[in-house]
PDB file of N, CA and C in Angstrom:
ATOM      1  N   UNK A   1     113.974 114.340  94.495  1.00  0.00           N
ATOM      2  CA  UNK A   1     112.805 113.683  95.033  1.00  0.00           C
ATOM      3  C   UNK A   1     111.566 114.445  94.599  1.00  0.00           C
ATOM      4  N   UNK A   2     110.481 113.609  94.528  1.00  0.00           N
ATOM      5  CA  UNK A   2     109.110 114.206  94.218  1.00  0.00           C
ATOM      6  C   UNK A   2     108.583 115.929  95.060  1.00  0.00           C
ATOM      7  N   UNK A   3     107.576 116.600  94.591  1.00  0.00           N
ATOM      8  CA  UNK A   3     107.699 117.704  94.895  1.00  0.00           C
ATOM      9  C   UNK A   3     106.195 117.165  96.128  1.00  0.00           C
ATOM     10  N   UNK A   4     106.733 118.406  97.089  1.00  0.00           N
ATOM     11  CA  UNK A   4     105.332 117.804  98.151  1.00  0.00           C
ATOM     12  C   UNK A   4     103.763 118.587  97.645  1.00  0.00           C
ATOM     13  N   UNK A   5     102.729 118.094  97.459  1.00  0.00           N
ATOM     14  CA  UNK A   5     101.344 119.753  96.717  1.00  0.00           C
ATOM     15  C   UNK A   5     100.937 119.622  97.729  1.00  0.00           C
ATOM     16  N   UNK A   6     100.495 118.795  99.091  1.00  0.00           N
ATOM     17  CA  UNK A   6      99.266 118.317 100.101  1.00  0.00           C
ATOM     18  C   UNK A   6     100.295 117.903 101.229  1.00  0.00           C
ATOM     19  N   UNK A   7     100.311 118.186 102.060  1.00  0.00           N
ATOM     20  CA  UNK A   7     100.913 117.902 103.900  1.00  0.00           C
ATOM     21  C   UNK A   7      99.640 118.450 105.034  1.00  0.00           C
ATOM     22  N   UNK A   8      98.857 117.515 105.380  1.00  0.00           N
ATOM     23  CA  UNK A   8      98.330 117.631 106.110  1.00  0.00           C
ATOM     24  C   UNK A   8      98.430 116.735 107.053  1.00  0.00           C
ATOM     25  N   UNK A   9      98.674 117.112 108.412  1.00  0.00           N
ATOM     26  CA  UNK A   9      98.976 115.843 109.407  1.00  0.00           C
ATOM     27  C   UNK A   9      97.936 116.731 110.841  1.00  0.00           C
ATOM     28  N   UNK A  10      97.109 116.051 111.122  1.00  0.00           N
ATOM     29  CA  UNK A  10      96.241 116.467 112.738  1.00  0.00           C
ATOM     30  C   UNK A  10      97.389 116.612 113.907  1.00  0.00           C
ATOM     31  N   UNK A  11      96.915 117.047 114.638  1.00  0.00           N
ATOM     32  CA  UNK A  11      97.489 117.592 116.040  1.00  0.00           C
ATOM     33  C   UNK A  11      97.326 116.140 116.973  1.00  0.00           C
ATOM     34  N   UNK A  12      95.675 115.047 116.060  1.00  0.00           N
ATOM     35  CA  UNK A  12      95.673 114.460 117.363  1.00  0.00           C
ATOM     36  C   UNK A  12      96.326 113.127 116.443  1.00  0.00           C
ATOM     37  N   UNK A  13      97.399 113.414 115.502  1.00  0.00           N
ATOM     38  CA  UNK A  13      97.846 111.751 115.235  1.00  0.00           C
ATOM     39  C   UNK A  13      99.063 111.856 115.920  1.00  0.00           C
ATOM     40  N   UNK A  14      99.200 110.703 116.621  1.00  0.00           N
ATOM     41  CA  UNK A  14     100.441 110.390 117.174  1.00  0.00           C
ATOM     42  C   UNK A  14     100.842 108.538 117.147  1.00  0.00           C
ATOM     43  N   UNK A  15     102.305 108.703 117.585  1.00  0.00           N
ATOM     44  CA  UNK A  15     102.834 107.367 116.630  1.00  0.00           C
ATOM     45  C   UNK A  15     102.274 106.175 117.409  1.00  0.00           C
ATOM     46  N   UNK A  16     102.292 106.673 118.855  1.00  0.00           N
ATOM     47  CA  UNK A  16     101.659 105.495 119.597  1.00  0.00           C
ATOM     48  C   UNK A  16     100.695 104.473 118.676  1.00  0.00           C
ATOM     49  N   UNK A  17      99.945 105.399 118.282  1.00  0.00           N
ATOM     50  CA  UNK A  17      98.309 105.123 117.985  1.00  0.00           C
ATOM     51  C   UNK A  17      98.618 104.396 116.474  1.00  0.00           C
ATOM     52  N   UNK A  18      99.602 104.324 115.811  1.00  0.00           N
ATOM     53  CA  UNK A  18      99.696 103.788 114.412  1.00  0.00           C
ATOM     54  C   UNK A  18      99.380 102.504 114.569  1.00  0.00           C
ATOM     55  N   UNK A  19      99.467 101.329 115.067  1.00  0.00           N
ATOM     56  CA  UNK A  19      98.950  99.681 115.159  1.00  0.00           C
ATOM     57  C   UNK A  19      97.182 100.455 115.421  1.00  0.00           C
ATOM     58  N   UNK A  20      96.657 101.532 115.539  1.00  0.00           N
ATOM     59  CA  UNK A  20      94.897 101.326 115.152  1.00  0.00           C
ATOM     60  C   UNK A  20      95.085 101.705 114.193  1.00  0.00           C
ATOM     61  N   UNK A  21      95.881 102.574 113.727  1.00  0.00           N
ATOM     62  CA  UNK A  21      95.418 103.359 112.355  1.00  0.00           C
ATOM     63  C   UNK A  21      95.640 102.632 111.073  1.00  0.00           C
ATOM     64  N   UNK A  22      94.565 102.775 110.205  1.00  0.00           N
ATOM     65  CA  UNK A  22      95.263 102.284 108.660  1.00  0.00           C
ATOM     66  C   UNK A  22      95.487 103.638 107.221  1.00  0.00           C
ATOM     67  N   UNK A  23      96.553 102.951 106.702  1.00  0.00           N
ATOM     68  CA  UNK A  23      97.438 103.179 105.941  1.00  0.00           C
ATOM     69  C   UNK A  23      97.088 103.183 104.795  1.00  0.00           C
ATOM     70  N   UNK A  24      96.073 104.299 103.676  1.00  0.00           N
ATOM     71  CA  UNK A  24      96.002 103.730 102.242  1.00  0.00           C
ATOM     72  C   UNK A  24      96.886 104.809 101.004  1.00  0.00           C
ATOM     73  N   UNK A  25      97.737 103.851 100.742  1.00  0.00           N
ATOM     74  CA  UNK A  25      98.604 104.330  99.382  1.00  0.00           C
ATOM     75  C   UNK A  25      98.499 104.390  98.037  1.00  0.00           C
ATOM     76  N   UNK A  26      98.045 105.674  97.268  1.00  0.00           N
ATOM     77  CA  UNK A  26      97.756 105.677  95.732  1.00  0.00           C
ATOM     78  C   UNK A  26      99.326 106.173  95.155  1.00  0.00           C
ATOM     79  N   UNK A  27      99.820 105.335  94.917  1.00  0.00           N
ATOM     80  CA  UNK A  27     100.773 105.632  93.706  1.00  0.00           C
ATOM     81  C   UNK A  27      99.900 105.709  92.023  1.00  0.00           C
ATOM     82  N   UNK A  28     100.595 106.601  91.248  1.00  0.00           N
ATOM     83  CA  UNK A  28     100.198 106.622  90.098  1.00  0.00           C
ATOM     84  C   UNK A  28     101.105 106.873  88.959  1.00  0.00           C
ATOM     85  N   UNK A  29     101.078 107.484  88.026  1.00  0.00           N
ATOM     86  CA  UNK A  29     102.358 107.353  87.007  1.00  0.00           C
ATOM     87  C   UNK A  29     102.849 108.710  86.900  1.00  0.00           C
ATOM     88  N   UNK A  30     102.410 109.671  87.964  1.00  0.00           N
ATOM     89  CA  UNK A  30     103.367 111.200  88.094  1.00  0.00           C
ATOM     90  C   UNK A  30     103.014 111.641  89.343  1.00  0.00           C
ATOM     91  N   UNK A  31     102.615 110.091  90.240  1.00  0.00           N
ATOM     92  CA  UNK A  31     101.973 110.869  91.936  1.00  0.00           C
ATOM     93  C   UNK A  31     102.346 110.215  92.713  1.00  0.00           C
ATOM     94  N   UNK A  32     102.303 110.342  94.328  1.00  0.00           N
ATOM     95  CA  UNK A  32     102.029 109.407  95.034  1.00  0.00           C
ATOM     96  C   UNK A  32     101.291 110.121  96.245  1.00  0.00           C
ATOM     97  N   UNK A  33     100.711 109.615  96.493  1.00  0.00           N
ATOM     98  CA  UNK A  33      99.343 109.710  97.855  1.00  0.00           C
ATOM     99  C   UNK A  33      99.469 108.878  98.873  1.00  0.00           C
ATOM    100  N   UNK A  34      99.322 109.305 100.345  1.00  0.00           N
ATOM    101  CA  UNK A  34      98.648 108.977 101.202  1.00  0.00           C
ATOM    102  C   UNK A  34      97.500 109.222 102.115  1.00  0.00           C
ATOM    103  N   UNK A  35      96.996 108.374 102.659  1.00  0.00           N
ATOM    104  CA  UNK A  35      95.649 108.846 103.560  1.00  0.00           C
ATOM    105  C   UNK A  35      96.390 108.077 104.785  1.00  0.00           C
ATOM    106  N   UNK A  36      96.318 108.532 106.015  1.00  0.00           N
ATOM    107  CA  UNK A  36      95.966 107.914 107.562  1.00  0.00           C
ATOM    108  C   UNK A  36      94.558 107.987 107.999  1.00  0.00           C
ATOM    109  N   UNK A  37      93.798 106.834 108.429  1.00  0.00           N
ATOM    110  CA  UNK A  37      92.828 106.933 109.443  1.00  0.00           C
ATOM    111  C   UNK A  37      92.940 106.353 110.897  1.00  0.00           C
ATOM    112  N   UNK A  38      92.067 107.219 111.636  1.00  0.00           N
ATOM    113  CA  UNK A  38      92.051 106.179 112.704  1.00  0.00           C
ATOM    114  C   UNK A  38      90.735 105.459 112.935  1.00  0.00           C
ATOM    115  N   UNK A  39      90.876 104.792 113.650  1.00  0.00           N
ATOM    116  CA  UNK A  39      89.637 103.441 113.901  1.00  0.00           C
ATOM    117  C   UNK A  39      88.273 104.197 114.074  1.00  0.00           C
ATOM    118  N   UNK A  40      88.061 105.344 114.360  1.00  0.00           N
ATOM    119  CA  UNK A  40      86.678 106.125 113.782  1.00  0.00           C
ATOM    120  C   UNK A  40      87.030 106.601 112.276  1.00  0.00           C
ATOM    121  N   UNK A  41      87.463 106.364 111.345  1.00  0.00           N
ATOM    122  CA  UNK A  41      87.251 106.795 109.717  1.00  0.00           C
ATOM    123  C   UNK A  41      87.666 108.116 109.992  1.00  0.00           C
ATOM    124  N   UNK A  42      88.398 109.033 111.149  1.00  0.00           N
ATOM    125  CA  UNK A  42      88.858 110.334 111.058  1.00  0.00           C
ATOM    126  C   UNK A  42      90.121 110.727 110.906  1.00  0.00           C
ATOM    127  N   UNK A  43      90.539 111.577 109.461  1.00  0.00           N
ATOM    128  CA  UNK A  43      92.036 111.745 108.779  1.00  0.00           C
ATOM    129  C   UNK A  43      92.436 111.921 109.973  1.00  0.00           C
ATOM    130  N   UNK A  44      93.898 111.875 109.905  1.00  0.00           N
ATOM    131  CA  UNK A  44      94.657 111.806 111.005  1.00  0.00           C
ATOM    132  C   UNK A  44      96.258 112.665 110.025  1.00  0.00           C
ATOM    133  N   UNK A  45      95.725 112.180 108.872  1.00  0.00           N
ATOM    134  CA  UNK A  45      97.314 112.605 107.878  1.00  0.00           C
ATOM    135  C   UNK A  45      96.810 112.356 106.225  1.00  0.00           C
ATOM    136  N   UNK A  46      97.124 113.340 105.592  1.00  0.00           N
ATOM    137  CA  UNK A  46      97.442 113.349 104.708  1.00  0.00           C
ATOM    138  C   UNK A  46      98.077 114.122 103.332  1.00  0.00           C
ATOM    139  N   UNK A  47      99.159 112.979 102.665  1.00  0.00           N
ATOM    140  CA  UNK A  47     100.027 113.838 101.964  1.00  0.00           C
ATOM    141  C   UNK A  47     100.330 113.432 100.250  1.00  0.00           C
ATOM    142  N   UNK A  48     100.436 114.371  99.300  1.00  0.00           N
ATOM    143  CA  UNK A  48     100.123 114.150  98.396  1.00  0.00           C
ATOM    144  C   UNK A  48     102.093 114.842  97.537  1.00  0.00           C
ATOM    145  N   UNK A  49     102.605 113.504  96.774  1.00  0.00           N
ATOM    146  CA  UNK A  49     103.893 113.792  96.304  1.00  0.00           C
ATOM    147  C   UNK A  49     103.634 114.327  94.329  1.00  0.00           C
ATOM    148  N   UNK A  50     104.153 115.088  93.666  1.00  0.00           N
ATOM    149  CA  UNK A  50     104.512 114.671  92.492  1.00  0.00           C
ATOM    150  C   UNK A  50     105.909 113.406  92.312  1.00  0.00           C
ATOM    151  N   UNK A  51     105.919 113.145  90.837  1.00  0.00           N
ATOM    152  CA  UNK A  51     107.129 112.359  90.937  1.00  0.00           C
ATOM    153  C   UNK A  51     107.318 112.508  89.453  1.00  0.00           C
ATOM    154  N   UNK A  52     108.871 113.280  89.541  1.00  0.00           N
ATOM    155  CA  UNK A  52     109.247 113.320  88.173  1.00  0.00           C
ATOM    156  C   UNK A  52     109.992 111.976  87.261  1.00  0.00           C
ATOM    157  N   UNK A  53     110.137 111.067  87.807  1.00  0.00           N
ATOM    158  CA  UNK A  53     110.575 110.325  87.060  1.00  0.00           C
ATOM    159  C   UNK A  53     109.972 108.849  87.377  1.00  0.00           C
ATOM    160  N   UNK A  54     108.865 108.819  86.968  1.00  0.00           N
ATOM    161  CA  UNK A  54     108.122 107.254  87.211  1.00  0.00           C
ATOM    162  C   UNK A  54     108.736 105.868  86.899  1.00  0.00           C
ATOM    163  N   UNK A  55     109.538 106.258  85.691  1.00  0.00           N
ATOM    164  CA  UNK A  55     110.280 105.188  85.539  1.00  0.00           C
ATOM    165  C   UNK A  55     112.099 104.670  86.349  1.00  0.00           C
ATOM    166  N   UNK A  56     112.158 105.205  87.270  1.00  0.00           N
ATOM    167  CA  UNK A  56     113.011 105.629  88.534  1.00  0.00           C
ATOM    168  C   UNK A  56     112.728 105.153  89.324  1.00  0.00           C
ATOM    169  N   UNK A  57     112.863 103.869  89.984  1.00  0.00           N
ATOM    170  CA  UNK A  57     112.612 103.363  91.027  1.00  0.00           C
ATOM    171  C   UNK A  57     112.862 104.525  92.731  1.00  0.00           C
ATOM    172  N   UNK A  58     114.124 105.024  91.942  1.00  0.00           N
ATOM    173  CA  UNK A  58     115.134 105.142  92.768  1.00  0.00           C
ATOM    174  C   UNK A  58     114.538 106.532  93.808  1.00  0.00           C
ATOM    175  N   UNK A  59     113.775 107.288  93.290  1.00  0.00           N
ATOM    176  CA  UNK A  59     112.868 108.554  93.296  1.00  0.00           C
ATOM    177  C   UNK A  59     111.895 108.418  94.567  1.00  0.00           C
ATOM    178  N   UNK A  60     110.876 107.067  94.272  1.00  0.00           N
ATOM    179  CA  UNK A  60     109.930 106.540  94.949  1.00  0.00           C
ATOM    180  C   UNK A  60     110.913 105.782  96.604  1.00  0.00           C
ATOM    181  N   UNK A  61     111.695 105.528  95.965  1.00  0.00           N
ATOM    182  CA  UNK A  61     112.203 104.405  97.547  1.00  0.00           C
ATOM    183  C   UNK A  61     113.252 105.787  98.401  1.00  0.00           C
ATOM    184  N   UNK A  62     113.506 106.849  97.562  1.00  0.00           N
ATOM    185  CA  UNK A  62     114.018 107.942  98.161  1.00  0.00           C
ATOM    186  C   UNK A  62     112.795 108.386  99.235  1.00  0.00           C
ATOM    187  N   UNK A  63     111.689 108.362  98.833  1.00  0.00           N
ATOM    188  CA  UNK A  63     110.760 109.455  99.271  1.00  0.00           C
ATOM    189  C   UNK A  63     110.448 108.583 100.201  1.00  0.00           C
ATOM    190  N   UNK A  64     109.947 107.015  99.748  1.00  0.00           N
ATOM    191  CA  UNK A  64     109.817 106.082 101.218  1.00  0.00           C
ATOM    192  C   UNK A  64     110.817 106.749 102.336  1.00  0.00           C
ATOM    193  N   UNK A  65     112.095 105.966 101.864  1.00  0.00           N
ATOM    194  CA  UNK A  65     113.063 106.215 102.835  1.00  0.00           C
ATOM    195  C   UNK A  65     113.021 108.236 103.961  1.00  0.00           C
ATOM    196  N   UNK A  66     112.953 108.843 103.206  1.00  0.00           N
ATOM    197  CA  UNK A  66     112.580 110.112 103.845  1.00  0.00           C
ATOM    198  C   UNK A  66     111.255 110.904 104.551  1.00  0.00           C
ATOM    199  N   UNK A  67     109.813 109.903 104.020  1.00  0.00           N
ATOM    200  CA  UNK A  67     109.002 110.433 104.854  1.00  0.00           C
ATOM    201  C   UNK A  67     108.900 109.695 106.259  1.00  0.00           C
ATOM    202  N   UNK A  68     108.766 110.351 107.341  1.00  0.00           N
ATOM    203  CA  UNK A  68     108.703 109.587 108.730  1.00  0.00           C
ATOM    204  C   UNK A  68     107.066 109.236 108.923  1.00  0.00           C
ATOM    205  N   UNK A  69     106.247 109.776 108.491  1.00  0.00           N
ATOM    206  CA  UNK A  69     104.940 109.175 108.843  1.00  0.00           C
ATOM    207  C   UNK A  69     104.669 107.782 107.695  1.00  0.00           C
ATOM    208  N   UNK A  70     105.345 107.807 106.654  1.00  0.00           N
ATOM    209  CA  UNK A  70     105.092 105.934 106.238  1.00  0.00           C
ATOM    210  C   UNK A  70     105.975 105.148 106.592  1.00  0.00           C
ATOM    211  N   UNK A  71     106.772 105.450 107.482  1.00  0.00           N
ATOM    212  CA  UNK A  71     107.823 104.098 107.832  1.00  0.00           C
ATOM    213  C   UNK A  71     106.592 103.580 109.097  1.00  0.00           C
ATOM    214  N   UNK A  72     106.232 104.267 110.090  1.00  0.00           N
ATOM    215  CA  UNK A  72     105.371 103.359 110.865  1.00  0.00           C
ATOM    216  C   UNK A  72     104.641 102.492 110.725  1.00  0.00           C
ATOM    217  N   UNK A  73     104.778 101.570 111.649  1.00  0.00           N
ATOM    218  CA  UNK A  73     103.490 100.531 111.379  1.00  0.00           C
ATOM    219  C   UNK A  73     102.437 100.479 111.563  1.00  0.00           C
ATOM    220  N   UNK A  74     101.476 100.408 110.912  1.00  0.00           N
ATOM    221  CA  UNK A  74     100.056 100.683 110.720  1.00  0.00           C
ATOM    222  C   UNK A  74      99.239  99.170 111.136  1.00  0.00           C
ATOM    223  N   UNK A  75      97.956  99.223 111.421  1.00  0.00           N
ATOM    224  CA  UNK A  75      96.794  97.957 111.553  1.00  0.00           C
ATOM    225  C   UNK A  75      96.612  97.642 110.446  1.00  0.00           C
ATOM    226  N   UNK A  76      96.603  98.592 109.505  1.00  0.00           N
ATOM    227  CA  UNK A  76      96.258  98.057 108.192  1.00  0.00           C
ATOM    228  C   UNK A  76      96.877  99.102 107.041  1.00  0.00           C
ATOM    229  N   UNK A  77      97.060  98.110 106.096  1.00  0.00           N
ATOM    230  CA  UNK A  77      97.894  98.967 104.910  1.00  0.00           C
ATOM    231  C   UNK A  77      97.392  98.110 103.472  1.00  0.00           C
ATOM    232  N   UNK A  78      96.818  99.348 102.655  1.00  0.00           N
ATOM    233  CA  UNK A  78      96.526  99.325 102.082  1.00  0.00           C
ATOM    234  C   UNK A  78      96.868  99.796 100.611  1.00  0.00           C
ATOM    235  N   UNK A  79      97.110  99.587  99.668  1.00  0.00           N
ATOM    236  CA  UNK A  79      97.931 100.174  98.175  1.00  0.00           C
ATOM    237  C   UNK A  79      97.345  99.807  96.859  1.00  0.00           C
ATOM    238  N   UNK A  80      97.513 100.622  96.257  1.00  0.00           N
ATOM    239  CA  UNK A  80      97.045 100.528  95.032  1.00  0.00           C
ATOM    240  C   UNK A  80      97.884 101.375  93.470  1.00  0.00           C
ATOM    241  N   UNK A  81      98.035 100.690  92.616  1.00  0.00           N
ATOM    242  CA  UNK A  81      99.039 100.974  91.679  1.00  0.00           C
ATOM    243  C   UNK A  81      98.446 101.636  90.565  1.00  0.00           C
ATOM    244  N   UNK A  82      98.370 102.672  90.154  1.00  0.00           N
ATOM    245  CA  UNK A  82      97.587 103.285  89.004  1.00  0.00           C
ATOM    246  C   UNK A  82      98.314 103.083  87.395  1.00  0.00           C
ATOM    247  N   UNK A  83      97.945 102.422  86.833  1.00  0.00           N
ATOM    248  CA  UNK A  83      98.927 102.405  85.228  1.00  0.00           C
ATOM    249  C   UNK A  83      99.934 101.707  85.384  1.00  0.00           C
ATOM    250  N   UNK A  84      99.755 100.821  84.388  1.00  0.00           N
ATOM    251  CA  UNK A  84     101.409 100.322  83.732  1.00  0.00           C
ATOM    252  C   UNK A  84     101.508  98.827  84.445  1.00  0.00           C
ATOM    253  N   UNK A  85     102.554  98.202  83.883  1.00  0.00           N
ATOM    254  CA  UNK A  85     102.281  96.747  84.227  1.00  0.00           C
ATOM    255  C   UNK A  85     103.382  97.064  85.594  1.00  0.00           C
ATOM    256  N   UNK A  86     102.958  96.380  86.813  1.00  0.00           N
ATOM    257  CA  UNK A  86     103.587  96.352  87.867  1.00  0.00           C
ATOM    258  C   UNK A  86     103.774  95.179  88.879  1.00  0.00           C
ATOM    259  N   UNK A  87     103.872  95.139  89.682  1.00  0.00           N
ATOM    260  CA  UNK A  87     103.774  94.378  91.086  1.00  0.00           C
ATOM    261  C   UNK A  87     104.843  94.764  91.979  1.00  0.00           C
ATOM    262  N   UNK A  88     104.352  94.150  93.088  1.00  0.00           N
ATOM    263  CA  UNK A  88     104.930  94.834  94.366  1.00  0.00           C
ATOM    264  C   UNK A  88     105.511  93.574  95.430  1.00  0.00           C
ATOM    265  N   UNK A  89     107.237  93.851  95.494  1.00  0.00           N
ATOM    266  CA  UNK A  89     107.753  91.964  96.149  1.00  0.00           C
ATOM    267  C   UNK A  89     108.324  93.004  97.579  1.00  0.00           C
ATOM    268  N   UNK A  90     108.103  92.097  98.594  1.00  0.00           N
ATOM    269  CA  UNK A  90     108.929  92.731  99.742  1.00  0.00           C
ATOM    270  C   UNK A  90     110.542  92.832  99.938  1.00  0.00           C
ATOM    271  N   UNK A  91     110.799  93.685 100.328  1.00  0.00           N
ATOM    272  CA  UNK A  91     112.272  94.094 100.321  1.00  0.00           C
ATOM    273  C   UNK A  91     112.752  92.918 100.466  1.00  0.00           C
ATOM    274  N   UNK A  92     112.619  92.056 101.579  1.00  0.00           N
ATOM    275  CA  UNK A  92     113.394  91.346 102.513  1.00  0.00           C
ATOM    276  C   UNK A  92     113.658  89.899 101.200  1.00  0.00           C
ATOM    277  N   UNK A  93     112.505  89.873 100.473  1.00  0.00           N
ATOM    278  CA  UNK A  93     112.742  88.906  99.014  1.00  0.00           C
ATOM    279  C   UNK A  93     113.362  89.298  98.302  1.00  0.00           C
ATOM    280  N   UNK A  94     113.334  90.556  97.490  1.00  0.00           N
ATOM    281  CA  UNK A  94     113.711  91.037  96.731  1.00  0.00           C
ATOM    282  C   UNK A  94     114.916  90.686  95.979  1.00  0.00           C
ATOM    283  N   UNK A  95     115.394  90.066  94.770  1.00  0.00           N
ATOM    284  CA  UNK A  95     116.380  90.380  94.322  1.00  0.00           C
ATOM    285  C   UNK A  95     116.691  90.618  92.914  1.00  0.00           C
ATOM    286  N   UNK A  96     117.642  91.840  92.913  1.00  0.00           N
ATOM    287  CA  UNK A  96     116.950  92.797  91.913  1.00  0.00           C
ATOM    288  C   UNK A  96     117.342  91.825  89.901  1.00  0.00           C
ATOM    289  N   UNK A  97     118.124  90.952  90.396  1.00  0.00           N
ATOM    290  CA  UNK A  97     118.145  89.985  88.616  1.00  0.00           C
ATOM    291  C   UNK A  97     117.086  89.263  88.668  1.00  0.00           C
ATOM    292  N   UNK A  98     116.105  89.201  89.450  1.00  0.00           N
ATOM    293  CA  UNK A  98     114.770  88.357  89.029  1.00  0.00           C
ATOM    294  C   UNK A  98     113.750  89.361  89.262  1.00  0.00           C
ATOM    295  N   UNK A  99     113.975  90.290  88.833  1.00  0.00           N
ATOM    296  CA  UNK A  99     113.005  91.556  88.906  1.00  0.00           C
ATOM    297  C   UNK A  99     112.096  91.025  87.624  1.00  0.00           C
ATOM    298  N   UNK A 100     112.389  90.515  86.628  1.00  0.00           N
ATOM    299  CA  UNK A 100     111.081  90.327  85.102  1.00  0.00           C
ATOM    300  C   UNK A 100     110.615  88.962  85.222  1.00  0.00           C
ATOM    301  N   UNK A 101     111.729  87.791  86.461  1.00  0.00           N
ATOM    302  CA  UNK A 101     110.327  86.914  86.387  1.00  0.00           C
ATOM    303  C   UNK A 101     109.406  87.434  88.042  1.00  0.00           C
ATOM    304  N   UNK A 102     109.897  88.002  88.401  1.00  0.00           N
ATOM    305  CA  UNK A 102     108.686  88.446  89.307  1.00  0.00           C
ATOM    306  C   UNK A 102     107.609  89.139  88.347  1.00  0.00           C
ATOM    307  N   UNK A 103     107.974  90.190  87.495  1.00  0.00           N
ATOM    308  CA  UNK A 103     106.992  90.808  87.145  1.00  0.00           C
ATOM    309  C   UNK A 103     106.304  89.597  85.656  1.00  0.00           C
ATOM    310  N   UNK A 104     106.486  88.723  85.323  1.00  0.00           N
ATOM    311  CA  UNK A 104     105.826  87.646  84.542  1.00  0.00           C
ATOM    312  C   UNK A 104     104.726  86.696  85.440  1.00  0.00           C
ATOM    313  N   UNK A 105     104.828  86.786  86.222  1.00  0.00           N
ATOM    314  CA  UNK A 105     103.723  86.124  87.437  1.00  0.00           C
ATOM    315  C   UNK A 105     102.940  86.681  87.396  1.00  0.00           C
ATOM    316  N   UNK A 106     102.534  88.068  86.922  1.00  0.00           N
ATOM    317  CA  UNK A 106     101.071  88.571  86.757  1.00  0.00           C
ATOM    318  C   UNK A 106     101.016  89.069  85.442  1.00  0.00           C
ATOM    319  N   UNK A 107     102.104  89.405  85.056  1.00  0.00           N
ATOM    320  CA  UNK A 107     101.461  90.181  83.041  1.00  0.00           C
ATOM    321  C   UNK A 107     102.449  89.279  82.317  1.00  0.00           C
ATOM    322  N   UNK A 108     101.948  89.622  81.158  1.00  0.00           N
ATOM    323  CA  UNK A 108     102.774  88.841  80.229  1.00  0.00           C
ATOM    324  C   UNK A 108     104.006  90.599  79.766  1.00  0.00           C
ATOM    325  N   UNK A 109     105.213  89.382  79.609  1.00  0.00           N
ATOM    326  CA  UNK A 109     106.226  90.794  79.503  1.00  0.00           C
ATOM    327  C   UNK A 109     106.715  90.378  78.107  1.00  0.00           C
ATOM    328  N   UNK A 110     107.111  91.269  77.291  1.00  0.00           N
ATOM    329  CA  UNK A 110     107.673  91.193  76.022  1.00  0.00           C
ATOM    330  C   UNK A 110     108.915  91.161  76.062  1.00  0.00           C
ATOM    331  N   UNK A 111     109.614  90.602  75.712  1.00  0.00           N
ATOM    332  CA  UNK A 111     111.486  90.325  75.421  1.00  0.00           C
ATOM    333  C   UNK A 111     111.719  91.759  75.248  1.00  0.00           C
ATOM    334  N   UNK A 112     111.152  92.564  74.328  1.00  0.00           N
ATOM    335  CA  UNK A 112     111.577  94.035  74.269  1.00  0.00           C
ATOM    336  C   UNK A 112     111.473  95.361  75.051  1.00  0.00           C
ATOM    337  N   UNK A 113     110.561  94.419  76.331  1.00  0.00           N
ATOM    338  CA  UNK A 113     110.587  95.310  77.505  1.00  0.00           C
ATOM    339  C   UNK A 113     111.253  95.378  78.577  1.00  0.00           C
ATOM    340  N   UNK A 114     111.679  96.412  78.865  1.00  0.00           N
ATOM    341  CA  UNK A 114     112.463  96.759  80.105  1.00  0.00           C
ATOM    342  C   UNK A 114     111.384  96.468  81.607  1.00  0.00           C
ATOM    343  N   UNK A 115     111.846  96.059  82.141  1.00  0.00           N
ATOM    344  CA  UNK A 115     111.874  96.015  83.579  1.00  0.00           C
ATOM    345  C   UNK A 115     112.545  96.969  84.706  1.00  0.00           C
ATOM    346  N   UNK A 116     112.186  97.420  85.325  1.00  0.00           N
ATOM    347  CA  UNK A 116     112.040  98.837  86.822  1.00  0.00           C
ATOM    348  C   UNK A 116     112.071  98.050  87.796  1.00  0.00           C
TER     349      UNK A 116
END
């Protein structure tokens, strides 16, 4: 799994309070980031991953699955994808042999490209 550089979490975030707080996620092509706020714009959390293998799904849904402050539910959630042709389908759709026409709904994909 990705290496942790940034763990910062406040004394005053607690889980109660996650339906005020929002949620913004920078993934990038060797990172992943989060910010928590709460409903005054004051951090509450934040944590910053490397990720050695971008092209690894398997890496990223590890680190989901293992951090406990992004499984909560948040007021608002927010994400953003840095590089590379992507998109983002919810689990509960998901299925993983129509993974390239999901990703043809927003880029054009080349026959000689692999799909993640």
């Amino acid at each position: 799994m990705g290496k942790v550089i940034k763990d910062i979490v406040e004394n005053t975030f607690t889980k109660k309070n996650t339906n005020t707080y929002e949620l913004s996620i920078l993934v990038g092509m060797g990172s992943f980031d989060y910010v928590v706020l709460d409903s005054q714009q004051h951090l509450q959390a934040l944590k910053s991953y490397t990720l050695n293998n971008f092209s690894d799904s398997s890496e990223l849904e590890q680190l989901l699955n293992l951090d406990p402050i992004i499984k909560y539910r948040y007021g608002n959630t927010r994400i953003a994808w840095a590089g590379g042709k992507n998109t983002l389908i919810p689990n509960r759709l998901f299925k993983a042999d129509e993974k390239k026409s999901y990703l043809q709904q927003t880029v054009e994909v080349a026959e000689t490209e692999q799909v993640f």
